[in-house]
Protein backbone atom coordinates (compact mmCIF):
# COMPACT_ATOMS: atom_id res chain seq x y z
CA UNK A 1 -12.95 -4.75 -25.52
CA UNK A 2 -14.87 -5.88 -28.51
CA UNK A 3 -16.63 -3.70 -30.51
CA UNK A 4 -20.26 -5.20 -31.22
CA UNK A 5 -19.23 -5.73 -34.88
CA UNK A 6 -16.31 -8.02 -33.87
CA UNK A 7 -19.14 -9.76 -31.60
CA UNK A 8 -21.40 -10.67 -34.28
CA UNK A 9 -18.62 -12.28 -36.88
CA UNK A 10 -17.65 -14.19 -33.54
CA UNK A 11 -20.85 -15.47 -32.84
CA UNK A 12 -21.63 -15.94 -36.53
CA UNK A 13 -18.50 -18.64 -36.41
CA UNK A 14 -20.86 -21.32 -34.82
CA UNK A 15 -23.33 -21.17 -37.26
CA UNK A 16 -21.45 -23.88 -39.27
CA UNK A 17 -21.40 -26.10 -36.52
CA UNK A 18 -25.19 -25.44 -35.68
CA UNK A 19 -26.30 -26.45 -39.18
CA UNK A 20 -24.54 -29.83 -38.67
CA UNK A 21 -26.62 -30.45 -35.61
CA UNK A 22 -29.86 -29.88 -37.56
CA UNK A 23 -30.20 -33.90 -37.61
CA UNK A 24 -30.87 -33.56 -33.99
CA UNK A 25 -34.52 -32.03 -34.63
CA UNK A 26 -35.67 -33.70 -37.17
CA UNK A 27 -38.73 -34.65 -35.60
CA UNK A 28 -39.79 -31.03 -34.95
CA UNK A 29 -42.99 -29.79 -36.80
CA UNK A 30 -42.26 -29.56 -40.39
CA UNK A 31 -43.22 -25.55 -40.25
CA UNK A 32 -40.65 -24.53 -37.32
CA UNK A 33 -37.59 -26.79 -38.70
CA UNK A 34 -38.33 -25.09 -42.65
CA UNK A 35 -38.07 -22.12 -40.62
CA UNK A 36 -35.04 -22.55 -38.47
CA UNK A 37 -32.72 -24.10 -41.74
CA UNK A 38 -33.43 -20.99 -43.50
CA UNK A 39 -32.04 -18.94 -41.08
CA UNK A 40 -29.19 -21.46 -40.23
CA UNK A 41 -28.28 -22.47 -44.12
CA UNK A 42 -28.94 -18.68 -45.55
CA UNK A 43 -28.07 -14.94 -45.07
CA UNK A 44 -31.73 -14.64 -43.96
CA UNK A 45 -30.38 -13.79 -40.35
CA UNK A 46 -29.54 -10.14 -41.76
CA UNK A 47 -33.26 -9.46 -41.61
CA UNK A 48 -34.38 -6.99 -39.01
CA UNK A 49 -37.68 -8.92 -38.88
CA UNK A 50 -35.80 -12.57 -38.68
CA UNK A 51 -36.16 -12.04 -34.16
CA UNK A 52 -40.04 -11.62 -34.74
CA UNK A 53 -39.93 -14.95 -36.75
CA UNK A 54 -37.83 -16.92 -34.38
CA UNK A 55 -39.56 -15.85 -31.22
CA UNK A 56 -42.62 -17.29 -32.39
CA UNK A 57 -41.37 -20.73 -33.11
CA UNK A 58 -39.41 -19.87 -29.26
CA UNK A 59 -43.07 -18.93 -27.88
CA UNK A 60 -44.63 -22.45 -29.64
CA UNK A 61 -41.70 -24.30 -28.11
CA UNK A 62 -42.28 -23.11 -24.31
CA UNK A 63 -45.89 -23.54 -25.16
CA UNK A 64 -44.61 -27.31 -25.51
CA UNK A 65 -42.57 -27.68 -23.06
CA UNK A 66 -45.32 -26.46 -20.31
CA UNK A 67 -47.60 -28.72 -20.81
CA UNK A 68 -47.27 -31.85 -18.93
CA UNK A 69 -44.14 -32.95 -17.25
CA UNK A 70 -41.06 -31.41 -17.51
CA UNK A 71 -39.19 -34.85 -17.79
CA UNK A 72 -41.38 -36.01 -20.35
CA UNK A 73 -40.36 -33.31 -23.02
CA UNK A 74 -39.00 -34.71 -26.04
CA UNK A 75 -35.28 -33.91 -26.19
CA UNK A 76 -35.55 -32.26 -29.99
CA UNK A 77 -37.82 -29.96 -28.60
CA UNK A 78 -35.43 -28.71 -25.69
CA UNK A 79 -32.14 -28.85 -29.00
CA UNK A 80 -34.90 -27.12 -31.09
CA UNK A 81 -35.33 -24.21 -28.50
CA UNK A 82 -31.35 -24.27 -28.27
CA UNK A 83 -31.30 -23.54 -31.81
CA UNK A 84 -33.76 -20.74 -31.88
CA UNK A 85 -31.97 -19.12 -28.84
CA UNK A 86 -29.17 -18.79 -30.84
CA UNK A 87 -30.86 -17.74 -34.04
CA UNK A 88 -32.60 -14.83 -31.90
CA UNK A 89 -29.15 -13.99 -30.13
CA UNK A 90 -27.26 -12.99 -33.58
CA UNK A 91 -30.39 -11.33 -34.98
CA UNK A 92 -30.33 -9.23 -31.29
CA UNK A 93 -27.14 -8.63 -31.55
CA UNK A 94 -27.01 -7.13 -34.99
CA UNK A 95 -30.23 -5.33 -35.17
CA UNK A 96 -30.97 -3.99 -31.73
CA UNK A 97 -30.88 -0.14 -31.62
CA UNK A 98 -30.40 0.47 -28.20
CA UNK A 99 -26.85 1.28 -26.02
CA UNK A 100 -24.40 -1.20 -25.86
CA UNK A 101 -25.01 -2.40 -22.42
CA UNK A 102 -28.93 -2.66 -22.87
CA UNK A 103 -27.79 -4.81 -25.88
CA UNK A 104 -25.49 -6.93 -24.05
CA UNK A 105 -27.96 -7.54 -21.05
CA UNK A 106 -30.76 -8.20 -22.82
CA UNK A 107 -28.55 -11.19 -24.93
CA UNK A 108 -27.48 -12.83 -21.44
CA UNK A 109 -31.31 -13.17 -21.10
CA UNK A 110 -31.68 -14.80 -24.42
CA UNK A 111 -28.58 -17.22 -23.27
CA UNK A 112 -29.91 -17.88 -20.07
CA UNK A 113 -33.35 -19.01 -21.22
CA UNK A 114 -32.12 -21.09 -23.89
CA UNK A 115 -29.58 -22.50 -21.28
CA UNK A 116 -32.28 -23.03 -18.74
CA UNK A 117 -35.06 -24.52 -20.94
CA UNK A 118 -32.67 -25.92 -23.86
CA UNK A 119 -30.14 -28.68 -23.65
CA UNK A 120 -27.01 -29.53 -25.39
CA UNK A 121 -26.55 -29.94 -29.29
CA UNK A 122 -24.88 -32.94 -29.49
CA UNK A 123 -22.42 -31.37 -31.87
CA UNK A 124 -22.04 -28.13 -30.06
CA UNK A 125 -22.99 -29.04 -26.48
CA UNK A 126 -21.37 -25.58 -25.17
CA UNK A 127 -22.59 -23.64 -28.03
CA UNK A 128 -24.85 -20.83 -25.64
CA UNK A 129 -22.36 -20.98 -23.27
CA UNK A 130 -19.33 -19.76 -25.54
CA UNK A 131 -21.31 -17.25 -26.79
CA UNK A 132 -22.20 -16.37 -23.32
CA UNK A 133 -18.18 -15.86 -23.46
CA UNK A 134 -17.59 -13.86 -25.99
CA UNK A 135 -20.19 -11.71 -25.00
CA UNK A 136 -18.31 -11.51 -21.53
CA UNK A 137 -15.35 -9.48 -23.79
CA UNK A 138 -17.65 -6.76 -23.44
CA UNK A 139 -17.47 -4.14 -20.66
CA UNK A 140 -20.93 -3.37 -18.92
CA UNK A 141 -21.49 -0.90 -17.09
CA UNK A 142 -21.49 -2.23 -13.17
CA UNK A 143 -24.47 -1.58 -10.97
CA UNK A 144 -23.40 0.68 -7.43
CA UNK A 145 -21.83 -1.77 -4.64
CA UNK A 146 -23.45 -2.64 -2.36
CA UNK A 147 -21.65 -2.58 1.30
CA UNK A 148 -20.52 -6.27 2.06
CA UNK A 149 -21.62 -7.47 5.60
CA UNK A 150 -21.56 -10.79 4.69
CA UNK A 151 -18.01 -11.70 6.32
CA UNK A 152 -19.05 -9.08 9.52
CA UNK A 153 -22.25 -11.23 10.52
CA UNK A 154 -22.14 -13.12 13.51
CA UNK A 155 -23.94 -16.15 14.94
CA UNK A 156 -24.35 -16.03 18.73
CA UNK A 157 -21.33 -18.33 20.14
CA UNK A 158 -21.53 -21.86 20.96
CA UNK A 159 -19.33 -24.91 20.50
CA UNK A 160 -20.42 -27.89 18.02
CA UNK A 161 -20.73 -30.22 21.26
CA UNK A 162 -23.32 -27.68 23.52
CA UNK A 163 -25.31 -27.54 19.94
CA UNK A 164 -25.51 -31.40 19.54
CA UNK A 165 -26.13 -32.06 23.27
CA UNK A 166 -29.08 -29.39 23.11
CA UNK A 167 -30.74 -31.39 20.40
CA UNK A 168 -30.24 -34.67 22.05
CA UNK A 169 -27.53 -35.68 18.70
CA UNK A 170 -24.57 -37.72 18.38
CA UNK A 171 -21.83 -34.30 17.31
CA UNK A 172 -20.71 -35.98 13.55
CA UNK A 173 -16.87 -37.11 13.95
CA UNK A 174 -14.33 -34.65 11.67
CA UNK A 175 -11.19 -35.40 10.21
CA UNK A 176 -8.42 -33.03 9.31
CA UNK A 177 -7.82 -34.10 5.72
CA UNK A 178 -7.77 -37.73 5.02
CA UNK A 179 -5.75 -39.65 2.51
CA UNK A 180 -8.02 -41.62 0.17
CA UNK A 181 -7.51 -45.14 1.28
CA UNK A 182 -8.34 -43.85 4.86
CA UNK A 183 -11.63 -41.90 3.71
CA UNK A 184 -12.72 -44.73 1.41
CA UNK A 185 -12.13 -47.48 3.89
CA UNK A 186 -13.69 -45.71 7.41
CA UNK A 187 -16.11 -43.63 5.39
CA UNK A 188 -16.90 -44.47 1.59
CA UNK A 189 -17.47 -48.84 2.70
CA UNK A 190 -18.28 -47.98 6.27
CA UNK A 191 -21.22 -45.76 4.82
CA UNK A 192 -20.10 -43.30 7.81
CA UNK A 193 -20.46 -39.16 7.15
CA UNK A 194 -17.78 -37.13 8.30
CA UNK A 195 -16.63 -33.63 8.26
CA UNK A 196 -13.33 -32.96 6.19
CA UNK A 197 -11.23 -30.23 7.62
CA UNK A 198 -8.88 -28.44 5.47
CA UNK A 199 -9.17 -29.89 1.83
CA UNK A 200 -10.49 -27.05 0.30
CA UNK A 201 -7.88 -24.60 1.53
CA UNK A 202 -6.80 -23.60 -2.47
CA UNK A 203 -10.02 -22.75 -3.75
CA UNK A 204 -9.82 -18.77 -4.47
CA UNK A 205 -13.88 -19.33 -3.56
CA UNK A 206 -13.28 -19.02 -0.58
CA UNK A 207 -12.00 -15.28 -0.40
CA UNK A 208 -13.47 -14.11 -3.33
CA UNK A 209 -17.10 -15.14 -2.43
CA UNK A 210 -17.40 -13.52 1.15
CA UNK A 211 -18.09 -10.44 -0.99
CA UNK A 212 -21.47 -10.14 -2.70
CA UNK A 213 -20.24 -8.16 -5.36
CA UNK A 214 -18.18 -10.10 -6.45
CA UNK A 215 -21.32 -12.07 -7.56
CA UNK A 216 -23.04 -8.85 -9.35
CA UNK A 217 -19.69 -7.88 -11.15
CA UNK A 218 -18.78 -11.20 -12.35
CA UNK A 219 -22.34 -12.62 -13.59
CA UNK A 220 -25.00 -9.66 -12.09
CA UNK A 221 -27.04 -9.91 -15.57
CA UNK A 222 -27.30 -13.85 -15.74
CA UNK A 223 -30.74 -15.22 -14.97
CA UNK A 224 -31.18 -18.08 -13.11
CA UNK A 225 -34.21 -19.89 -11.31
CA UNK A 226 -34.51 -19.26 -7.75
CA UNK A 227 -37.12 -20.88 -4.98
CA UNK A 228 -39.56 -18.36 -2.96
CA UNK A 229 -40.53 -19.68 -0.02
CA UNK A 230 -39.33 -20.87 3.30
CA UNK A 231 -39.09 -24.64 1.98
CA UNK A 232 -40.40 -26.98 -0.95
CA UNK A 233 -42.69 -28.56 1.41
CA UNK A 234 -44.87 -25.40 2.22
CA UNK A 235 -48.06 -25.01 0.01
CA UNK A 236 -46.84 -21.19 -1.47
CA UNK A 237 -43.35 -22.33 -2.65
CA UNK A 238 -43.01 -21.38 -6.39
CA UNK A 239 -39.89 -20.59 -8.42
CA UNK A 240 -39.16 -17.41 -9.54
CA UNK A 241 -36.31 -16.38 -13.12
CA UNK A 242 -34.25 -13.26 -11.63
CA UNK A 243 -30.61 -11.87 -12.41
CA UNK A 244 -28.31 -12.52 -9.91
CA UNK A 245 -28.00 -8.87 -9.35
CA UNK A 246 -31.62 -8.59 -8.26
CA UNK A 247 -31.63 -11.85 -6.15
CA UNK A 248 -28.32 -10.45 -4.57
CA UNK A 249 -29.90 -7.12 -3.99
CA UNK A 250 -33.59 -8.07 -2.48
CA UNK A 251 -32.64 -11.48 -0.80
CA UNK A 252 -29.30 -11.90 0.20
CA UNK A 253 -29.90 -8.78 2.66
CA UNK A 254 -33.67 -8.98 3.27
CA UNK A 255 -34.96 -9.13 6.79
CA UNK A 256 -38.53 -9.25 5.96
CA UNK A 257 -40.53 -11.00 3.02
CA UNK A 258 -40.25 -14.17 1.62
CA UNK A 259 -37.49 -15.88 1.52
CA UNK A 260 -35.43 -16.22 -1.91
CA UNK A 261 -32.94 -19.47 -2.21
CA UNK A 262 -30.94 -20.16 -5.43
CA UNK A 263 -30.62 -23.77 -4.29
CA UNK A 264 -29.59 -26.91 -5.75
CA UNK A 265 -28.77 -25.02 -9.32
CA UNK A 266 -26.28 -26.36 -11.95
CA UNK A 267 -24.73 -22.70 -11.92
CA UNK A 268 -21.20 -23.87 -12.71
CA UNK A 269 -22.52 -25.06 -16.06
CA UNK A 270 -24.30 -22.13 -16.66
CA UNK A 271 -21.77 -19.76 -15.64
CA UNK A 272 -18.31 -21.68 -16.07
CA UNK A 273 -16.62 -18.56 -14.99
CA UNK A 274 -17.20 -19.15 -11.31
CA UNK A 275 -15.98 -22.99 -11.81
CA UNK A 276 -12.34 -21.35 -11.93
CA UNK A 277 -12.76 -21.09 -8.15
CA UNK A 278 -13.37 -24.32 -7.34
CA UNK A 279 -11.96 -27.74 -7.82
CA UNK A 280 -14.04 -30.86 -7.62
CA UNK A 281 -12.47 -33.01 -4.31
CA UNK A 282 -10.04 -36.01 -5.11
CA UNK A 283 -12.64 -38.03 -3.42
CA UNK A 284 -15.05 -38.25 -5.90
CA UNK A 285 -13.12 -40.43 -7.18
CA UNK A 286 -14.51 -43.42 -5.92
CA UNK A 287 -17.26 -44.18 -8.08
CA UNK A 288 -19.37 -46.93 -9.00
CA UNK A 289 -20.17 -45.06 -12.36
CA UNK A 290 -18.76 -43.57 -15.52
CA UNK A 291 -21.05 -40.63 -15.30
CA UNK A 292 -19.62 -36.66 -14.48
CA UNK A 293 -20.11 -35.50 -10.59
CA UNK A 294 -23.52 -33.26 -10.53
CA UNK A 295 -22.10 -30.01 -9.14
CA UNK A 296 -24.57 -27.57 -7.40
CA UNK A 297 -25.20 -24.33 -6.25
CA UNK A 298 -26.48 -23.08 -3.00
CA UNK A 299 -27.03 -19.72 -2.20
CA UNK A 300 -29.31 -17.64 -0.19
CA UNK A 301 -29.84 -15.35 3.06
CA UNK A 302 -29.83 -16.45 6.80
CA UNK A 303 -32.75 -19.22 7.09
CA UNK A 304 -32.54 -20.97 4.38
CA UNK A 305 -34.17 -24.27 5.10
CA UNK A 306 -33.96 -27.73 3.04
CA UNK A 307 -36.47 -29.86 5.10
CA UNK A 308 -35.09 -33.44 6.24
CA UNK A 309 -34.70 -35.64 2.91
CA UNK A 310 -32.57 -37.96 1.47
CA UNK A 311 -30.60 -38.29 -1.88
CA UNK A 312 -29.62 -41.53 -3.65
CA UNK A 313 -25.96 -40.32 -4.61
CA UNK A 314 -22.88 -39.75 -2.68
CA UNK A 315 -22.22 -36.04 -1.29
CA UNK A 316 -20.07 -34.11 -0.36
CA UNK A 317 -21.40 -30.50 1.11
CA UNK A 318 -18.99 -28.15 0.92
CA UNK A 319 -19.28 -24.86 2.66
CA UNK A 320 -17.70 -22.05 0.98
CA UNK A 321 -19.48 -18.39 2.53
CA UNK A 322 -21.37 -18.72 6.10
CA UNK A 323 -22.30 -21.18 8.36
CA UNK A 324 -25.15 -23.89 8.16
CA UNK A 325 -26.47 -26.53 10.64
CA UNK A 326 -27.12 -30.28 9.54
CA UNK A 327 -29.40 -32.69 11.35
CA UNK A 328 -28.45 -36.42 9.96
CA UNK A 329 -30.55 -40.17 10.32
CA UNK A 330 -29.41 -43.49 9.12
CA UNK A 331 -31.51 -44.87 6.72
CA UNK A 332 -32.53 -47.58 9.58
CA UNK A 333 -33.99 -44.56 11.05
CA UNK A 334 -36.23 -43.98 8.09
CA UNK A 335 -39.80 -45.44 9.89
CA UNK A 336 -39.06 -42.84 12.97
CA UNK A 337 -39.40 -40.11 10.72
CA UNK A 338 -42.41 -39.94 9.13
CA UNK A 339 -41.26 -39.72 5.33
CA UNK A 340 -44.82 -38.43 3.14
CA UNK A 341 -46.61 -40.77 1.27
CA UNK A 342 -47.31 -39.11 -1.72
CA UNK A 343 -44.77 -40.88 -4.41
CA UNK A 344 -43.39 -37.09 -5.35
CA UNK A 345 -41.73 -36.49 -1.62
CA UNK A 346 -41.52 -39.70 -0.56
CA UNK A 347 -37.92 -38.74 -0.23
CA UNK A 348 -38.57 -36.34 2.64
CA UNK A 349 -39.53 -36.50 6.02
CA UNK A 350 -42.58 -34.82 7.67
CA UNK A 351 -40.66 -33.90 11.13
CA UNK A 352 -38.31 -30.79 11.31
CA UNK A 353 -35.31 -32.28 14.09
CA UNK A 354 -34.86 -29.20 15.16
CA UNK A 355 -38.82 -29.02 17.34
CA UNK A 356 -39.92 -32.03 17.13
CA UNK A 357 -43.62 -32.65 17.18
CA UNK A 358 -43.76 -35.78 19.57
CA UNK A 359 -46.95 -35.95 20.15
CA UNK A 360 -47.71 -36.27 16.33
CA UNK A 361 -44.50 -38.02 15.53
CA UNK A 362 -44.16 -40.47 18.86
CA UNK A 363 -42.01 -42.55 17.19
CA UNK A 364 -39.25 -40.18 16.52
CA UNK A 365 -38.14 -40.82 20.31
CA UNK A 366 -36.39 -44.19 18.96
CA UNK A 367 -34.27 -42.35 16.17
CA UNK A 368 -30.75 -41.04 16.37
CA UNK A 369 -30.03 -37.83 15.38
CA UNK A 370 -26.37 -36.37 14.16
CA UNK A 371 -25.38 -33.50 14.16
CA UNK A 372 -22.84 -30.51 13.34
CA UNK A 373 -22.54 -26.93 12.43
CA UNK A 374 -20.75 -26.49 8.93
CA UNK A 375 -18.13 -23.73 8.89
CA UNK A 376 -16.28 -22.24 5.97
CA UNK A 377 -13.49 -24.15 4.48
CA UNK A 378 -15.50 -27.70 5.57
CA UNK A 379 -16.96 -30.69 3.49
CA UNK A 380 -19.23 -33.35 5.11
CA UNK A 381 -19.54 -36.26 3.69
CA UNK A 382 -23.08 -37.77 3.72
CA UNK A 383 -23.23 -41.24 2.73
CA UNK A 384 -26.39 -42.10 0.27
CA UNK A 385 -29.89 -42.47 1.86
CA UNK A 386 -28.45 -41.00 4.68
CA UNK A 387 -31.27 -38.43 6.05
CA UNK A 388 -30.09 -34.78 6.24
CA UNK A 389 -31.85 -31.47 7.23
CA UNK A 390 -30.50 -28.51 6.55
CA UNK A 391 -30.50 -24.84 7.62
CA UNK A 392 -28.64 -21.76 6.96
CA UNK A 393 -27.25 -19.99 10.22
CA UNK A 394 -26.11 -16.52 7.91
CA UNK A 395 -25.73 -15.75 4.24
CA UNK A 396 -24.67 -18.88 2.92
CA UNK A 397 -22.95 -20.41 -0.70
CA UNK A 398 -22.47 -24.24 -0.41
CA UNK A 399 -21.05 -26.31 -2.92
CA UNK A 400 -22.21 -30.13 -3.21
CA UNK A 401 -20.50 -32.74 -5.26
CA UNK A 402 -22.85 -35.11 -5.87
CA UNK A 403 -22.12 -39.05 -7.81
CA UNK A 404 -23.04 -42.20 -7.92
């Protein structure tokens, strides 16, 4: 275990390769970037009162960054924040007079938010999350366990076919692992989905994450950004920044309240640690694109709910902990379903497959619903613009491989 000392002179090591990325800001106010090469080109960063400094340019960045829309933020203002994170990490690290494991907390915080509303130095694009790392050399102290009933819960027994019949759906063909040339010619050019049986049988995943602790002792100080509410569509969604120890601890197991969903998060980048139990599927091979597969995270109670939507990438779902049922339309379907008109979710539909209401929706009669329930250790392909509803039948992790 290192000793905090050891920490800082370890974290200090980036600071040459965060001066050569100062370029990257240069169009930052003239005040803030004075500020932020003193700290970077100087010994400056040895004074106590240096984390007062740099959280004020932090608070003018978010400041910034809040107003307007969040795609629209000027890239030197998410490296600038990047920056300061750092700055303010070494100054925490070496000045803080608290224990060792408040210390060490309270920096994953100061990673996370830089992580969360930062982005990559183009010299250093992993900077926050190495020191995120070395920080991880540090033993703190673990939270009680809590009992694990994750891998005890059952759902009320029914086959796939009884399911698909009862909603009136076409039950979505599977395939016990298929060599490439067969899944890109029936599935890839046919534009088909299909479930993929027993592909994913390596991944340690799928062991390791039936137990929630696993989660708190690993990564239980991280923060990430979670969605409260049943689904995006409802008019009291929000988002919510929570450890993954306290999301664990009052959603995972909650039977009453809102419901908390860490959905659709990057938390493989954030958290590279849990990438070691994974592998990304041979089939995302077949690209039309030199860009990386988008790899996302979702986890949350029984009842999650992702409203009927579609994406414009290729996917493959893959369920890892629990059980979840799809609902899936051909994009020829797309008039029977009511998408919303307003340009934001135009992308999602206005009917939920699983009670239709036909009276407000007549036209839903002349679409054709698939179907399946996703078990552990399955992928399903879904094909892009294919429409997919989706809802969580227990506790749940997913893993989905998006590319173009």
């Amino acid at each position: 275990m290192l000793a905090l000392r050891e920490i800082c002179y370890k974290l200090e090591e980036y600071k040459t390769c965060v001066a050569t990325a100062l370029p990257e800001i240069q169009d930052l106010d003239p005040a803030s970037k004075s500020l932020l090469q003193r700290y970077i080109n100087s010994t400056e960063s040895t004074d106590p009162s240096s984390t007062i400094r740099i959280q004020a340019i932090l608070d003018y960045m978010y400041e910034k960054i809040n107003i307007g829309n969040w795609k629209e933020v000027k890239l030197f203002i998410r490296k600038a924040i990047t920056i300061a994170t750092y700055l303010k990490l070494l100054a925490h690290v070496r000045f803080s007079d608290e224990d060792t494991d408040t210390i060490i907390k309270q920096a994953y915080k100061i990673i996370d938010f830089g992580i969360l509303f930062g982005c990559p130095l183009d010299k250093e694009p992993r900077l926050l999350q190495n020191c995120a790392s070395i920080l991880n050399t540090v033993n703190v102290q673990k939270s009680l366990e809590l009992k694990d009933t994750s891998n005890k819960e059952k759902n009320k027994a029914s086959s796939d076919t009884a399911q698909a019949d009862k909603f009136n759906a076409i039950q979505i063909e599977s395939i016990d692992c298929p060599s490439m040339e067969h899944f890109y010619k029936n599935y890839i050019l046919a534009e088909k989905p299909v479930i993929l049986d027993n592909c994913i049988n390596h991944w340690p995943a799928l062991e390791k994450w039936k137990d929630q602790n696993y989660f708190i002792n690993l990564a239980g100080p991280r923060t990430v950004s979670i969605e409260i509410g049943s689904k995006y569509t409802d008019t009291d969604w929000t988002q919510r920044l929570i450890t993954i120890e306290e999301f664990v601890k009052q959603y995972i197991y909650q039977t009453e309240g809102p419901t908390g969903y860490l959905a659709q998060y990057q938390l493989f980048d954030q958290i590279p640690e849990l990438k070691s139990d994974i592998t990304e599927p041979e089939y995302c091979c077949f690209s039309d694109s030199n860009e990386p597969v988008d790899v996302m995270a979702w986890y949350g109670p029984k009842g999650t709910v992702s409203p009927l939507h579609h994406d414009p990438k290729k996917n493959l779902l893959t369920q890892v902990v629990g059980e979840k049922q799809l609902f899936l339309f051909a994009p020829s379907d797309s008039e029977f379903l009511y998408p919303h008109e307003h340009e934001l979710l135009n992308n999602t539909a206005q009917v939920d497959p699983r009670q239709p209401d036909l009276d407000k929706y007549p036209k839903y009669r002349s679409s054709k619903p698939y179907y399946c329930r996703l078990k552990p250790g399955q992928m399903l392909y879904i094909p892009p613009k294919w429409w997919h509803f989706v809802e969580s039948l227990s506790i749940s992790f997913s893993v989905s491989f998006w590319w173009e």
